[in-house]
C-alpha atoms as a PDB file:
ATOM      1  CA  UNK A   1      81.845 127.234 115.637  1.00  0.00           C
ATOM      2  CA  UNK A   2      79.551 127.390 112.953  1.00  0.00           C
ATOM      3  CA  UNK A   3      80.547 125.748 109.585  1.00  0.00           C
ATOM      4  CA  UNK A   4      80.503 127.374 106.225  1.00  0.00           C
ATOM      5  CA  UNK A   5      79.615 126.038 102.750  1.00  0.00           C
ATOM      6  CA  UNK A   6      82.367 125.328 100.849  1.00  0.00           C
ATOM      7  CA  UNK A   7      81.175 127.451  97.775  1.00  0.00           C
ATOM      8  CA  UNK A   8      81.447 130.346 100.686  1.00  0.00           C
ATOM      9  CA  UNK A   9      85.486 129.955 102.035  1.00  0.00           C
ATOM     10  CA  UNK A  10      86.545 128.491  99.060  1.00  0.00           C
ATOM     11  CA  UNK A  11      87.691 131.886  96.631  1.00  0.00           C
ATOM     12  CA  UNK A  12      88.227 129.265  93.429  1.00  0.00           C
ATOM     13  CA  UNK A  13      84.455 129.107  93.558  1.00  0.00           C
ATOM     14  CA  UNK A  14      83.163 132.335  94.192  1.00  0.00           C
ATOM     15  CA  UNK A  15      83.534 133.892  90.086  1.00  0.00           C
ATOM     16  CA  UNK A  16      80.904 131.322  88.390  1.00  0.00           C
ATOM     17  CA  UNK A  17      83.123 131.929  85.003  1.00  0.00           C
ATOM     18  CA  UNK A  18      86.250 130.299  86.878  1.00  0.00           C
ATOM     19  CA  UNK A  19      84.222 127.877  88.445  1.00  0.00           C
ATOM     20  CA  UNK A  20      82.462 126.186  85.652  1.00  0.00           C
ATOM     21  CA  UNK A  21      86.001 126.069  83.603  1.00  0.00           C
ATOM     22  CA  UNK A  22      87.605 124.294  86.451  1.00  0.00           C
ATOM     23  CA  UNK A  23      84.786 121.824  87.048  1.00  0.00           C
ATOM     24  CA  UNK A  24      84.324 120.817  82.836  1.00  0.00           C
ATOM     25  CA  UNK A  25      88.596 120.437  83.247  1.00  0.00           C
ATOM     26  CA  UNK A  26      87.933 118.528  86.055  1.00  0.00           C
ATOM     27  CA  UNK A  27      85.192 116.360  84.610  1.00  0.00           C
ATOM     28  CA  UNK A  28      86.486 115.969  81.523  1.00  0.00           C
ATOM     29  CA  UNK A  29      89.687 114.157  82.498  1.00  0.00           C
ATOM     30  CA  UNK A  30      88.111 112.103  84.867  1.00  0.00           C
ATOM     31  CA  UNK A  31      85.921 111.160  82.182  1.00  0.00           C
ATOM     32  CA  UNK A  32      88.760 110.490  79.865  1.00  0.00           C
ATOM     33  CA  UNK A  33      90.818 108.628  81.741  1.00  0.00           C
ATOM     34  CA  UNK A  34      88.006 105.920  82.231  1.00  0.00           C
ATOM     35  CA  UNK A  35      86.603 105.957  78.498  1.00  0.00           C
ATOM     36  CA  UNK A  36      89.936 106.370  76.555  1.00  0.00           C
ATOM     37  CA  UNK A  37      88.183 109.178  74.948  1.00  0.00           C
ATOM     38  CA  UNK A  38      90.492 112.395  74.496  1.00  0.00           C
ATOM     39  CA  UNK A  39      90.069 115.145  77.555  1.00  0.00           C
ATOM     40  CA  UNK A  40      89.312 117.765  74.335  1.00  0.00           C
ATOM     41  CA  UNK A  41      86.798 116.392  73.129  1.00  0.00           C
ATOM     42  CA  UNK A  42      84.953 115.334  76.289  1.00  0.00           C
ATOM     43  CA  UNK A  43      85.219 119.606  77.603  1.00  0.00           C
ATOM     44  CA  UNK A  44      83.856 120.387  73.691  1.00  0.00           C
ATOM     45  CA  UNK A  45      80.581 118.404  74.778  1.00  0.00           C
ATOM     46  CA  UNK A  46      80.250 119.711  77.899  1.00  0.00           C
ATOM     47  CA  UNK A  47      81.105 123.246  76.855  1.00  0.00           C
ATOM     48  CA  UNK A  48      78.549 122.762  73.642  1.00  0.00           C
ATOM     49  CA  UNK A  49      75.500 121.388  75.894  1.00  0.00           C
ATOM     50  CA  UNK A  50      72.845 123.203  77.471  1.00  0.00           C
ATOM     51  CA  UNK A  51      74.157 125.739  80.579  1.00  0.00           C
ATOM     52  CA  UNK A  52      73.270 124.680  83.756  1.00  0.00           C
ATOM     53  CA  UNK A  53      71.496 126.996  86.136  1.00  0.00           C
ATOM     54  CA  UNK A  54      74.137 128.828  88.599  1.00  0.00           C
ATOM     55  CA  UNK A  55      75.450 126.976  91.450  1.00  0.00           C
ATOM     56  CA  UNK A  56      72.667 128.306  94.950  1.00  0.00           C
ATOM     57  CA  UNK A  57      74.093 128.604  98.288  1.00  0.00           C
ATOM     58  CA  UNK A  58      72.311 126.362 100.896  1.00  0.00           C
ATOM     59  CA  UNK A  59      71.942 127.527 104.431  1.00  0.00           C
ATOM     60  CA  UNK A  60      72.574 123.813 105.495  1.00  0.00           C
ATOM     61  CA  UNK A  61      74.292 120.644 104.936  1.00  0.00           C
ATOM     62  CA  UNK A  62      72.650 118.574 102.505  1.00  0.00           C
ATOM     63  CA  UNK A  63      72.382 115.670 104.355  1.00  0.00           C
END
């Protein structure tokens, strides 16, 4: 059985728009929970920052 990318089974990660909100959420309280900092404004300067270039499918694992 062949395995599949994540980014490929996984439907939370298939609409870029969902994606990206999820992963700054996800970041952001991480991120605040080890600087003290609030989880607002860590998302503001990750929202405000240059966009990253959309997430590529790889054909392999990256190992």
């Amino acid at each position: 059985m062949k395995n599949k990318p994540l980014i490929d089974t996984n439907p939370h990660l298939k609409i870029p728009a969902k994606y990206r909100k999820s992963l700054i959420a996800n970041v952001a309280s991480s991120t605040a929970i080890e600087t003290g900092a609030s989880i607002e404004s860590i998302a503001r300067i990750l929202t405000e920052t240059s966009k990253p270039s959309p997430v590529k499918k790889t054909n392999g694992s990256a190992r």
